[in-house]
N, C-alpha and C. Protein backbone atom coordinates (compact mmCIF):
# COMPACT_ATOMS: atom_id res chain seq x y z
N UNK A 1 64.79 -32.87 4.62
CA UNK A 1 64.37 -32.02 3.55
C UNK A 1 65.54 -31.14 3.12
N UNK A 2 65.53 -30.63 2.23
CA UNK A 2 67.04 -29.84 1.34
C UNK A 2 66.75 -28.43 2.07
N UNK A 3 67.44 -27.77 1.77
CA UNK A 3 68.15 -26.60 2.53
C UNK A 3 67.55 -24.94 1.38
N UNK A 4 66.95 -25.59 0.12
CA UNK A 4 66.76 -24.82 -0.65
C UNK A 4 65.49 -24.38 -0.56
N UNK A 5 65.11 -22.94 -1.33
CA UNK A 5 63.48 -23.11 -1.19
C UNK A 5 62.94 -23.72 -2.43
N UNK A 6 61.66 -24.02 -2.12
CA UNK A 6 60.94 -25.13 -2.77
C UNK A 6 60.31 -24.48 -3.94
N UNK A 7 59.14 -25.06 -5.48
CA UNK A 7 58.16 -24.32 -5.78
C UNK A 7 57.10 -25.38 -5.38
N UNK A 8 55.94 -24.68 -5.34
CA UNK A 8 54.99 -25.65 -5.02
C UNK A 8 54.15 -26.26 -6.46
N UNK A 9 54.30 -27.16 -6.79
CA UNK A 9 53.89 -27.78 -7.91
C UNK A 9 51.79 -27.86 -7.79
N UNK A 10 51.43 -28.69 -6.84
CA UNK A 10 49.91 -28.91 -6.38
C UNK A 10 50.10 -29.48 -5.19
N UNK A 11 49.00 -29.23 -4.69
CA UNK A 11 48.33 -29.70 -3.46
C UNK A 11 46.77 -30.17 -3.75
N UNK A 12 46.46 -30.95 -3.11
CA UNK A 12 45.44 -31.42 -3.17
C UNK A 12 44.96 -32.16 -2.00
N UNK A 13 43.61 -31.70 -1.56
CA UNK A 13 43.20 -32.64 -0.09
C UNK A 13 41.89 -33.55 -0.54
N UNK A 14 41.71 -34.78 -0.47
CA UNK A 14 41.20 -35.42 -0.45
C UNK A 14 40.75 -36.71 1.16
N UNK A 15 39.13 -36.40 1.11
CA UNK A 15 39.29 -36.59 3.00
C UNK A 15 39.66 -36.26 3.76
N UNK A 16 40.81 -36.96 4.31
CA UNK A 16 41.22 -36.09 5.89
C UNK A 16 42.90 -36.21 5.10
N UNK A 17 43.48 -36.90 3.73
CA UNK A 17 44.35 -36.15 3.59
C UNK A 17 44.64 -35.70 2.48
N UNK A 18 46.13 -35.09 2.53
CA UNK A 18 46.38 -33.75 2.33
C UNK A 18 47.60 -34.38 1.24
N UNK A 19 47.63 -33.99 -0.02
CA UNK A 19 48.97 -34.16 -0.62
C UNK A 19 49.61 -32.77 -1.08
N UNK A 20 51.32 -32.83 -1.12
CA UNK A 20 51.46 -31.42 -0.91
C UNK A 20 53.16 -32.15 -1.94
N UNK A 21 52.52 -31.64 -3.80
CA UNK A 21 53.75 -31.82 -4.25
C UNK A 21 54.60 -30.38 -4.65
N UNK A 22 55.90 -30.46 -4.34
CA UNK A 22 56.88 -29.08 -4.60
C UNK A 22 58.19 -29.89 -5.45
N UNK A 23 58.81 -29.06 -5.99
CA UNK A 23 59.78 -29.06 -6.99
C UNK A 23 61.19 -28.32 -6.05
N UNK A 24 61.39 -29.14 -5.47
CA UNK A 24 63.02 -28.69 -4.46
C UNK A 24 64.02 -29.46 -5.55
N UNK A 25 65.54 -28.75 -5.59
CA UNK A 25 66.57 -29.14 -5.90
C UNK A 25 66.64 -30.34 -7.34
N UNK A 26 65.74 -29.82 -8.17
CA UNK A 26 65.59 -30.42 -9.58
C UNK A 26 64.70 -32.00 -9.21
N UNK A 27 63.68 -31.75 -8.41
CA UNK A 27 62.76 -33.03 -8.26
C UNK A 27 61.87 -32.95 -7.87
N UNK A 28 61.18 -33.72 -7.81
CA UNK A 28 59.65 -33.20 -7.49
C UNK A 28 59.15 -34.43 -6.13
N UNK A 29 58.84 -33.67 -4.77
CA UNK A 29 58.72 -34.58 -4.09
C UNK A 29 57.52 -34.32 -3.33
N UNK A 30 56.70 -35.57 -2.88
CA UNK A 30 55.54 -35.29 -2.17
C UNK A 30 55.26 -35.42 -1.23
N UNK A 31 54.42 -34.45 -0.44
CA UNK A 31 54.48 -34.93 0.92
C UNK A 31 53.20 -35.03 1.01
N UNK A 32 52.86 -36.01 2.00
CA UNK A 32 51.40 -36.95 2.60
C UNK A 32 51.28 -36.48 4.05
N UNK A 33 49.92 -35.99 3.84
CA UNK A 33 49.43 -35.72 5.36
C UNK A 33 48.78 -36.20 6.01
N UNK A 34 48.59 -37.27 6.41
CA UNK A 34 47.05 -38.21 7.40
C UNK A 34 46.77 -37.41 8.43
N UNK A 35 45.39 -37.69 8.39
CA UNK A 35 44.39 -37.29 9.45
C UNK A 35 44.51 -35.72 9.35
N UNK A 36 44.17 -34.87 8.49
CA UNK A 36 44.32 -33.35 8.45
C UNK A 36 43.05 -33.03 9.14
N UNK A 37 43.66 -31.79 10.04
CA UNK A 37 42.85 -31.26 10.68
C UNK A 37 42.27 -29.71 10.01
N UNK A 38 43.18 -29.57 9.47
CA UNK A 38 42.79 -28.12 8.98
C UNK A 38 44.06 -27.47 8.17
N UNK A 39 43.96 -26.85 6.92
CA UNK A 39 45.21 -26.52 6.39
C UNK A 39 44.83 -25.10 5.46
N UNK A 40 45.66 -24.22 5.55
CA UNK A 40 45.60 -22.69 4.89
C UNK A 40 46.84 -22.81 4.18
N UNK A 41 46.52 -22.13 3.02
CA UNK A 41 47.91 -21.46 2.34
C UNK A 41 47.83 -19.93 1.80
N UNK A 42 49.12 -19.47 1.99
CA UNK A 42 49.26 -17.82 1.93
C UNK A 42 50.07 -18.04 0.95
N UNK A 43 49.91 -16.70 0.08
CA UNK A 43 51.00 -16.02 -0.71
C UNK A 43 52.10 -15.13 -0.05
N UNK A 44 52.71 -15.83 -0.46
CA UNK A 44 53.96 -14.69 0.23
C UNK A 44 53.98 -13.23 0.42
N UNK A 45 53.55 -12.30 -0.46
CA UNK A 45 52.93 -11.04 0.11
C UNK A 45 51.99 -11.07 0.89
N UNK A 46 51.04 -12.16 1.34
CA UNK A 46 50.15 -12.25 2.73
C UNK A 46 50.65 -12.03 3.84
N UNK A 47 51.51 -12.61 3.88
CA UNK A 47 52.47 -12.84 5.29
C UNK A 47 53.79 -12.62 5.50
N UNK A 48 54.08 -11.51 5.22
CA UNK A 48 55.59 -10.53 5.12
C UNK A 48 56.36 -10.61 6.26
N UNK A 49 55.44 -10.37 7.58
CA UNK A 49 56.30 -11.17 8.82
C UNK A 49 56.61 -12.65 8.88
N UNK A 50 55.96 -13.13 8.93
CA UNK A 50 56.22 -14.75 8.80
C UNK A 50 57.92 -15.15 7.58
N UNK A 51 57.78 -14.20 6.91
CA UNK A 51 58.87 -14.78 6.21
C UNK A 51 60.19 -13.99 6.58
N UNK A 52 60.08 -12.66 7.38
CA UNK A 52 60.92 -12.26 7.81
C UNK A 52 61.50 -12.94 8.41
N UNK A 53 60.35 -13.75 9.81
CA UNK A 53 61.32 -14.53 11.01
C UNK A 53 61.48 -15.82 10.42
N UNK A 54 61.24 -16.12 9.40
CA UNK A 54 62.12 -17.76 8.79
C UNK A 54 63.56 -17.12 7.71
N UNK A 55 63.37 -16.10 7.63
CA UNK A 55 64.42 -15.91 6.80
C UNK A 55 65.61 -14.77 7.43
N UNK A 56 65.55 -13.76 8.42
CA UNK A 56 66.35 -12.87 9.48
C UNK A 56 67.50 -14.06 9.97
N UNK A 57 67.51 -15.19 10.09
CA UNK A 57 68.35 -15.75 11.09
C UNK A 57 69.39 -16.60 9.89
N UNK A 58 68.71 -17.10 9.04
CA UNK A 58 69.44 -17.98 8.08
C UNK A 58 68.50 -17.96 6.54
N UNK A 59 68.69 -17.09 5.96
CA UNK A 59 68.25 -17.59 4.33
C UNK A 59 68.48 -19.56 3.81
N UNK A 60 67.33 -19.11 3.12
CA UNK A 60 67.00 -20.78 2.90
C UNK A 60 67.53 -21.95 3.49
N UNK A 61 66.77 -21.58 5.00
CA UNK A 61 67.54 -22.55 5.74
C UNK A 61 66.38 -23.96 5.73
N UNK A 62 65.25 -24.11 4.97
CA UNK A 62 65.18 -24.83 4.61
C UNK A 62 62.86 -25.10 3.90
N UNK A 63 62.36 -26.03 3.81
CA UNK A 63 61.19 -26.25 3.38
C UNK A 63 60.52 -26.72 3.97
N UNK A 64 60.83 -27.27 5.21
CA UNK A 64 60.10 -27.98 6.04
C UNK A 64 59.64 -27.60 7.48
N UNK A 65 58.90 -27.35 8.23
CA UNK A 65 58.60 -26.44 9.70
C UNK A 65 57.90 -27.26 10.70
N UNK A 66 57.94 -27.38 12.02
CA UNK A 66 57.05 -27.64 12.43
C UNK A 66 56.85 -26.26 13.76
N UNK A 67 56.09 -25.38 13.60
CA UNK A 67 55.90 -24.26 14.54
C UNK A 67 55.33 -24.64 15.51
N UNK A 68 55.46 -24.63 17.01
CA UNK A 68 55.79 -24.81 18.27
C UNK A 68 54.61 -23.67 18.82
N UNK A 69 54.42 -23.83 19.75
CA UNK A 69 53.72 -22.67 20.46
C UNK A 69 52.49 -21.80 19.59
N UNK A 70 51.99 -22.24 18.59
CA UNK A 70 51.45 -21.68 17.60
C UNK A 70 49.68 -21.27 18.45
N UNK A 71 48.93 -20.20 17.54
CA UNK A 71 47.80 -19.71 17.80
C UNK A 71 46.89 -21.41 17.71
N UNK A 72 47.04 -21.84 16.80
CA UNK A 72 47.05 -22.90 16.21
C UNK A 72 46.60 -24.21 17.47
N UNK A 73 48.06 -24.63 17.66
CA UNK A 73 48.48 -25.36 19.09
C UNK A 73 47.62 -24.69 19.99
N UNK A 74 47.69 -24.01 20.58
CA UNK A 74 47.74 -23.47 21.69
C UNK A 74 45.65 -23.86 22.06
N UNK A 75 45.00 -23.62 20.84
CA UNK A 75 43.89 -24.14 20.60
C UNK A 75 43.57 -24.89 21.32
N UNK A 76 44.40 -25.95 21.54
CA UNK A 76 43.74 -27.42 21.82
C UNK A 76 43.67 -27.08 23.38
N UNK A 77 43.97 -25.97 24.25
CA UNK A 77 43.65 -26.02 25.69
C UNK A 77 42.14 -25.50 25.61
N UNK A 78 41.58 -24.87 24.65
CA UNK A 78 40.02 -24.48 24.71
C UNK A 78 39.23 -25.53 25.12
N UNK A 79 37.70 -25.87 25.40
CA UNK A 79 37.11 -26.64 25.57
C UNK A 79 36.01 -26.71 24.32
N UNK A 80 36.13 -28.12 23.72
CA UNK A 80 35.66 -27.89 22.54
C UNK A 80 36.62 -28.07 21.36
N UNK A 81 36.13 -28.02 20.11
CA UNK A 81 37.11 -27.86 19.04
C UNK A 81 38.29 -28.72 18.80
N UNK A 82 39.34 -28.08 18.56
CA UNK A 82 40.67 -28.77 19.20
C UNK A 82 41.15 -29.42 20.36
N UNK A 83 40.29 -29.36 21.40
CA UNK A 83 40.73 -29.79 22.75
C UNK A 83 39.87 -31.62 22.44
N UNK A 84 39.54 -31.35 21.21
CA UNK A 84 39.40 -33.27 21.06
C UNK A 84 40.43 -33.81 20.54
N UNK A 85 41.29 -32.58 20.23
CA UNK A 85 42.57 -33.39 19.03
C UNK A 85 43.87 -33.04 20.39
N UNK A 86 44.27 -33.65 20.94
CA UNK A 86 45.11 -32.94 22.29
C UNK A 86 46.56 -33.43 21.70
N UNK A 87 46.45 -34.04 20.38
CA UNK A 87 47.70 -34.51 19.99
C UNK A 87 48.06 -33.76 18.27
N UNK A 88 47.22 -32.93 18.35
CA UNK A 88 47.58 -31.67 17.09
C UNK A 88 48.58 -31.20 17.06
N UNK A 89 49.38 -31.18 15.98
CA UNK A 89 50.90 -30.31 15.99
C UNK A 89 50.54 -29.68 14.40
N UNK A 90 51.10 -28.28 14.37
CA UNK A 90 51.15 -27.71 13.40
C UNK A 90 52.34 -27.55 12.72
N UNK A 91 52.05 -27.68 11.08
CA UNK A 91 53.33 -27.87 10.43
C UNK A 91 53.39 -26.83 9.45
N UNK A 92 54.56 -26.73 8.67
CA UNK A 92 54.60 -25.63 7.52
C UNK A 92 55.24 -25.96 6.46
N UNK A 93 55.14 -25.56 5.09
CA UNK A 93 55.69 -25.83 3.89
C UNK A 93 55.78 -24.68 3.87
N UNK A 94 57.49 -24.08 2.87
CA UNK A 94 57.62 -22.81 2.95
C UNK A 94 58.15 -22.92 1.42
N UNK A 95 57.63 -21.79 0.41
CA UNK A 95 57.83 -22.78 -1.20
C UNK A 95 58.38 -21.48 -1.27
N UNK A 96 58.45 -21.20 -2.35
CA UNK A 96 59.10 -19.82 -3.27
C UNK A 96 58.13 -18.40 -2.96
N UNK A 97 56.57 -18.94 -3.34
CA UNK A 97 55.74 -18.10 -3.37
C UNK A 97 54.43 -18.47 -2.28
N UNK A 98 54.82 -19.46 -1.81
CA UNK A 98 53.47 -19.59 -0.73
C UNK A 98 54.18 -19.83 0.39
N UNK A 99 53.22 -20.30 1.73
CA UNK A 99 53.21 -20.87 2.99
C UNK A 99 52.00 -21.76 2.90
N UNK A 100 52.51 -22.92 3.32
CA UNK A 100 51.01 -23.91 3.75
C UNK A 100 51.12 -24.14 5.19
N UNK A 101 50.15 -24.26 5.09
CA UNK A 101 49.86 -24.52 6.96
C UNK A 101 49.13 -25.65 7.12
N UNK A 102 49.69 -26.58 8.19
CA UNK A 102 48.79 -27.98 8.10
C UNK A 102 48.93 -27.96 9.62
N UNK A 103 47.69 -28.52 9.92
CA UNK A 103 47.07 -29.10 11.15
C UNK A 103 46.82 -30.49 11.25
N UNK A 104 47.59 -31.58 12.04
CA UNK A 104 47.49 -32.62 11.67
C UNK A 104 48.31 -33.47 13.03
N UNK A 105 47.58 -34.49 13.45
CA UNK A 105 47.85 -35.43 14.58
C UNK A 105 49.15 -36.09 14.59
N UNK A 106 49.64 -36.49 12.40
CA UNK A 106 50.57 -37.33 12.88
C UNK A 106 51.82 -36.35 11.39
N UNK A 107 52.86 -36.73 11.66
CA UNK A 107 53.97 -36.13 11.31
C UNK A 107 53.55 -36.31 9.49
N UNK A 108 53.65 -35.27 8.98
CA UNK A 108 53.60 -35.29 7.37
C UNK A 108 54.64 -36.45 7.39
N UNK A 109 55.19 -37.34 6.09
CA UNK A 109 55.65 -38.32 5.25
C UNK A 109 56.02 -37.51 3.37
N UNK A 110 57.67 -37.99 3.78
CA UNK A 110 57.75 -38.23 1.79
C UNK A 110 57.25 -39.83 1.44
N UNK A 111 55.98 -39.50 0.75
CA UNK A 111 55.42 -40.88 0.08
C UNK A 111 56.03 -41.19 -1.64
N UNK A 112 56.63 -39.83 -2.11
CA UNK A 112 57.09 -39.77 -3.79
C UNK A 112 58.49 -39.43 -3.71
N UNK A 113 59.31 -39.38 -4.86
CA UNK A 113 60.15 -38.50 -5.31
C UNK A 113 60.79 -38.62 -6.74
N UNK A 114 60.31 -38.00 -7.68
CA UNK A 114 61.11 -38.06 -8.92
C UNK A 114 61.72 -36.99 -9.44
């Protein structure tokens, strides 16, 4: 993924997936989510910390995330719920003006790019 920040053009979930098109570096590219488990998006004034610690270490260091150790993750040790998905990883799109948050078994995909 490019190094720049993104805008987010649309998203759209249909079933269990998730399409997620943004406008990086004069193109418009999409990303495909199978098997979504669950996905939120914030406005960037929502979440003022969150963009501190992606942006304190390296400015636009890039659009693509996969957060580690998350409230999220961490889920799947409950009994119940997430503890059916034991192979959940949480991911992030980080655009100009939002954050998306995706919950999802298998690694997002660029399926477009024009």
């Amino acid at each position: 993924m490019e190094t720049t920040v993104a805008t987010l053009r649309r998203i759209e979930a249909k079933e269990a997936i998730l399409s997620i098109d943004i406008d990086v570096a004069s193109r418009t590219v999409r990303l495909q989510v199978e098997r979504t488990l669950a996905y939120r998006v914030h406005l960037e004034e929502c979440v003022p910390d969150v963009w501190a610690k992606l942006y304190d270490a390296s400015p636009a260091r890039g659009t693509f995330w996969e957060i580690l150790n998350s409230d999220w993750t961490r889920a799947r040790e409950a009994k119940g719920g997430l503890a059916l998905y034991p192979k959940a990883r949480h991911f992030a799109v980080v655009t100009e003006q939002n954050l998306i948050e995706v919950l999802t078994e298998v690694e997002p995909t660029v399926v477009g790019e024009s």
